[in-house]
C-alpha atoms as a PDB file:
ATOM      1  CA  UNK A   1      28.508 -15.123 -12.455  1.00  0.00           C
ATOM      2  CA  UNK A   2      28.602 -11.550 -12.384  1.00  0.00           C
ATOM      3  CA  UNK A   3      25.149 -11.139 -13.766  1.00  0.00           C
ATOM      4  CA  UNK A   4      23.713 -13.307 -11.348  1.00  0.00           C
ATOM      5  CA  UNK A   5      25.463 -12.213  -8.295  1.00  0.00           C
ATOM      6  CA  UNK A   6      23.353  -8.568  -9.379  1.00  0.00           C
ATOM      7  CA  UNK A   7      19.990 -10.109  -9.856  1.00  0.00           C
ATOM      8  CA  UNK A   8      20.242 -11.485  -6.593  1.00  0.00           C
ATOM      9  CA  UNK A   9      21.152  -8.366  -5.263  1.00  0.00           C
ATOM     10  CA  UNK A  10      18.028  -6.392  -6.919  1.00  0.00           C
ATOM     11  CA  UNK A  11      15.850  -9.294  -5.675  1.00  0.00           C
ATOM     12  CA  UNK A  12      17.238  -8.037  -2.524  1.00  0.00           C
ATOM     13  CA  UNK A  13      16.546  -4.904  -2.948  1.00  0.00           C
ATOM     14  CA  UNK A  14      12.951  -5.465  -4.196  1.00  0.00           C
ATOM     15  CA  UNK A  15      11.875  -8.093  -1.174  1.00  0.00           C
ATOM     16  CA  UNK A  16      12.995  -5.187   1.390  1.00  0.00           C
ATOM     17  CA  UNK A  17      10.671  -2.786  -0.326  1.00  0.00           C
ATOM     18  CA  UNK A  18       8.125  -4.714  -0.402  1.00  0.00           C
ATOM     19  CA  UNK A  19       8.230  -5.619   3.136  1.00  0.00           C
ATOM     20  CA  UNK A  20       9.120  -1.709   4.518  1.00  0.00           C
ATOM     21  CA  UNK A  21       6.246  -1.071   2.565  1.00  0.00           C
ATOM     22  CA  UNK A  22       3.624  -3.590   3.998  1.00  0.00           C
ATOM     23  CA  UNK A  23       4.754  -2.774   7.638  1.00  0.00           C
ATOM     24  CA  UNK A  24       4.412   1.101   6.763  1.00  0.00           C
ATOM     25  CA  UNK A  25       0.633   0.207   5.261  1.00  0.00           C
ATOM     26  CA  UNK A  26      -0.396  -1.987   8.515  1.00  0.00           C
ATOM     27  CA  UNK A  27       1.290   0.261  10.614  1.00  0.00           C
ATOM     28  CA  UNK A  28      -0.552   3.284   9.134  1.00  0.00           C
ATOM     29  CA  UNK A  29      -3.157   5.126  11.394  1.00  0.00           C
ATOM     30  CA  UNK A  30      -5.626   6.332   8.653  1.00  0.00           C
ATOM     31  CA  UNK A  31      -6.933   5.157   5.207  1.00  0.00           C
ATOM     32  CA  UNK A  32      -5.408   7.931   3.896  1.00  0.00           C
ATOM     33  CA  UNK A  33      -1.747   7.254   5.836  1.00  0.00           C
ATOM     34  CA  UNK A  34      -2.552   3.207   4.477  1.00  0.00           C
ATOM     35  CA  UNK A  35      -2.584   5.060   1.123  1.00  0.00           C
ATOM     36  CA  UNK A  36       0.599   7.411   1.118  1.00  0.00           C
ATOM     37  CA  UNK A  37      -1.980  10.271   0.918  1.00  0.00           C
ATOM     38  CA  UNK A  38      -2.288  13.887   2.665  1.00  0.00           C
ATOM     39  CA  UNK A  39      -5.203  14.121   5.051  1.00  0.00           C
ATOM     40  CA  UNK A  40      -7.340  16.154   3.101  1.00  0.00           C
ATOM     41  CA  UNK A  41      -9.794  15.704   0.531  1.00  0.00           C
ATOM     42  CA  UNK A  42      -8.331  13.335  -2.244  1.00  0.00           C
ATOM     43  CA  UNK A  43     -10.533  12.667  -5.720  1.00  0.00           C
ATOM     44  CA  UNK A  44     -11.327   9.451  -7.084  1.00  0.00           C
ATOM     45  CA  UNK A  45      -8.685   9.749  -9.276  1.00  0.00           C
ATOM     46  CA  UNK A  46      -5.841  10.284  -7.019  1.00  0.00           C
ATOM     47  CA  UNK A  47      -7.426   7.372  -4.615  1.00  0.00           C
ATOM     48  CA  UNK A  48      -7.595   5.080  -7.831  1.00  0.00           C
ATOM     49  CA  UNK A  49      -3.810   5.977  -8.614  1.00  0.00           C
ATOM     50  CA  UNK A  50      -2.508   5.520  -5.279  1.00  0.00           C
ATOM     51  CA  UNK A  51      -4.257   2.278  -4.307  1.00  0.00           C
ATOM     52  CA  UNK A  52      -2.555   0.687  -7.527  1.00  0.00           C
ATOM     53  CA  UNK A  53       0.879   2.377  -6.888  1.00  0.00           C
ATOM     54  CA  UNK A  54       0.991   0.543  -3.543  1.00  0.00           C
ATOM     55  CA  UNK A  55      -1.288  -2.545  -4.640  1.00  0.00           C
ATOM     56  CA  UNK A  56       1.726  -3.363  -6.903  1.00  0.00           C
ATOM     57  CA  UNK A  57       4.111  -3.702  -4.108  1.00  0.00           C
ATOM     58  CA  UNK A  58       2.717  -6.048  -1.567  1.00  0.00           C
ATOM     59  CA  UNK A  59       0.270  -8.167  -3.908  1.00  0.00           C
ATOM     60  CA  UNK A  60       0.307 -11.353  -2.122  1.00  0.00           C
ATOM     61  CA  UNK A  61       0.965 -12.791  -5.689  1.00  0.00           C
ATOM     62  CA  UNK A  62       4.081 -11.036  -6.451  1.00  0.00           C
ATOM     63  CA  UNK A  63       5.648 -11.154  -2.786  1.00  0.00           C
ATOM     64  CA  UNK A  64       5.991 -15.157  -1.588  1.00  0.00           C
ATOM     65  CA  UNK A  65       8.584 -14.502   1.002  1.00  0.00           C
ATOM     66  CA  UNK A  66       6.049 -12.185   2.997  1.00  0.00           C
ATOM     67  CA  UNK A  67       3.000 -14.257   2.398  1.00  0.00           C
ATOM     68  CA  UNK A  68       0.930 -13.364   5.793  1.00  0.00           C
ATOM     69  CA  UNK A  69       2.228  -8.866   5.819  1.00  0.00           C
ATOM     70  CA  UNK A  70       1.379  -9.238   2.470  1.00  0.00           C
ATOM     71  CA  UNK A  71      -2.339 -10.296   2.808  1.00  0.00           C
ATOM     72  CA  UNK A  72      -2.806  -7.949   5.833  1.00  0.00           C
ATOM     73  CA  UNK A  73      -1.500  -4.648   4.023  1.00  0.00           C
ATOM     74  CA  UNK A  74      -3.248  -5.838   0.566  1.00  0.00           C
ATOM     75  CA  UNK A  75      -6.851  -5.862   2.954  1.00  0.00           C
ATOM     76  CA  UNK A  76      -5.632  -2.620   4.798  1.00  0.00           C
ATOM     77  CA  UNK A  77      -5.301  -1.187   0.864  1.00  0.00           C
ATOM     78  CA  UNK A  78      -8.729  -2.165  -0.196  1.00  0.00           C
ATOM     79  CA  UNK A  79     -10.482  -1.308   2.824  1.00  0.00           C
ATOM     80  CA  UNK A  80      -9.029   2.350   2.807  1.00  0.00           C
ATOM     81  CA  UNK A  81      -9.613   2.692  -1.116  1.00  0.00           C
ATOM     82  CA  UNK A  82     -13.065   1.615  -0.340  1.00  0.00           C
ATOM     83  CA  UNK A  83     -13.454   3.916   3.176  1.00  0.00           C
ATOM     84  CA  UNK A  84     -12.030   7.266   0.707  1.00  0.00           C
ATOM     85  CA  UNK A  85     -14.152   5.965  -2.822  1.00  0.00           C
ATOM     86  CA  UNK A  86     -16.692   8.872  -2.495  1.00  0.00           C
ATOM     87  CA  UNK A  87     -15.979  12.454  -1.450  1.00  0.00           C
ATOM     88  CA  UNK A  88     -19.263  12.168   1.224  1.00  0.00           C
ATOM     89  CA  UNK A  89     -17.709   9.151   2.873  1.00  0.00           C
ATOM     90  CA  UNK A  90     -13.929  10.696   3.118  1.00  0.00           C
ATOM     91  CA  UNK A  91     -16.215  14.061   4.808  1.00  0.00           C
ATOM     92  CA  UNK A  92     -17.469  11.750   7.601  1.00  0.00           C
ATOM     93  CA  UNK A  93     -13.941  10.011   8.089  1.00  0.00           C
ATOM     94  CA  UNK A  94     -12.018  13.491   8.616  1.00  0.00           C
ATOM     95  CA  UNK A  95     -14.740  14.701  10.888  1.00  0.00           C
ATOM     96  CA  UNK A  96     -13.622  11.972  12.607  1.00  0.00           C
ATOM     97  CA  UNK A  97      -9.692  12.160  12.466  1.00  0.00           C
END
């Protein structure tokens, strides 16, 4: 009983990440903010590696209980990944910001 009393209570745990981190990516003001980035130039790698860091957490496959902030933040994701993709596309959005 003890065992399942603490999965329940990671389960917990994970479903409020994954929710504090779809409102922080829909809330965000910037690709880069939707990202967990600095406002600055970022290379394709470090786009790549953050996109997938946050991907994880609010995949509308892996979080059911959040179905419709899950979609939203998983668009907001690949729209920014896509907006930052080439270092001449990221120069136009900071002239901009």
């Amino acid at each position: 009983m003890q065992c399942m009393r603490n999965f329940c209570e990671v389960q917990s745990c994970v479903v409020t990440v994954m929710v504090s981190t779809a409102e922080r990516i829909i809330a965000a003001s910037s690709p880069y903010a939707v990202l967990g980035l600095a406002e600055q130039y970022a290379a394709p790698n470090e786009v790549k590696a953050a996109y997938h860091a946050q991907s994880l957490l609010v995949h509308p496959d892996k979080c059911s209980s959040t179905m419709a902030a899950c979609e939203q933040a998983f668009a907001r994701l690949r729209d920014a990944r896509e907006q930052l993709r080439d270092f001449d596309q990221q120069h136009v959005l900071l002239q901009q910001l």
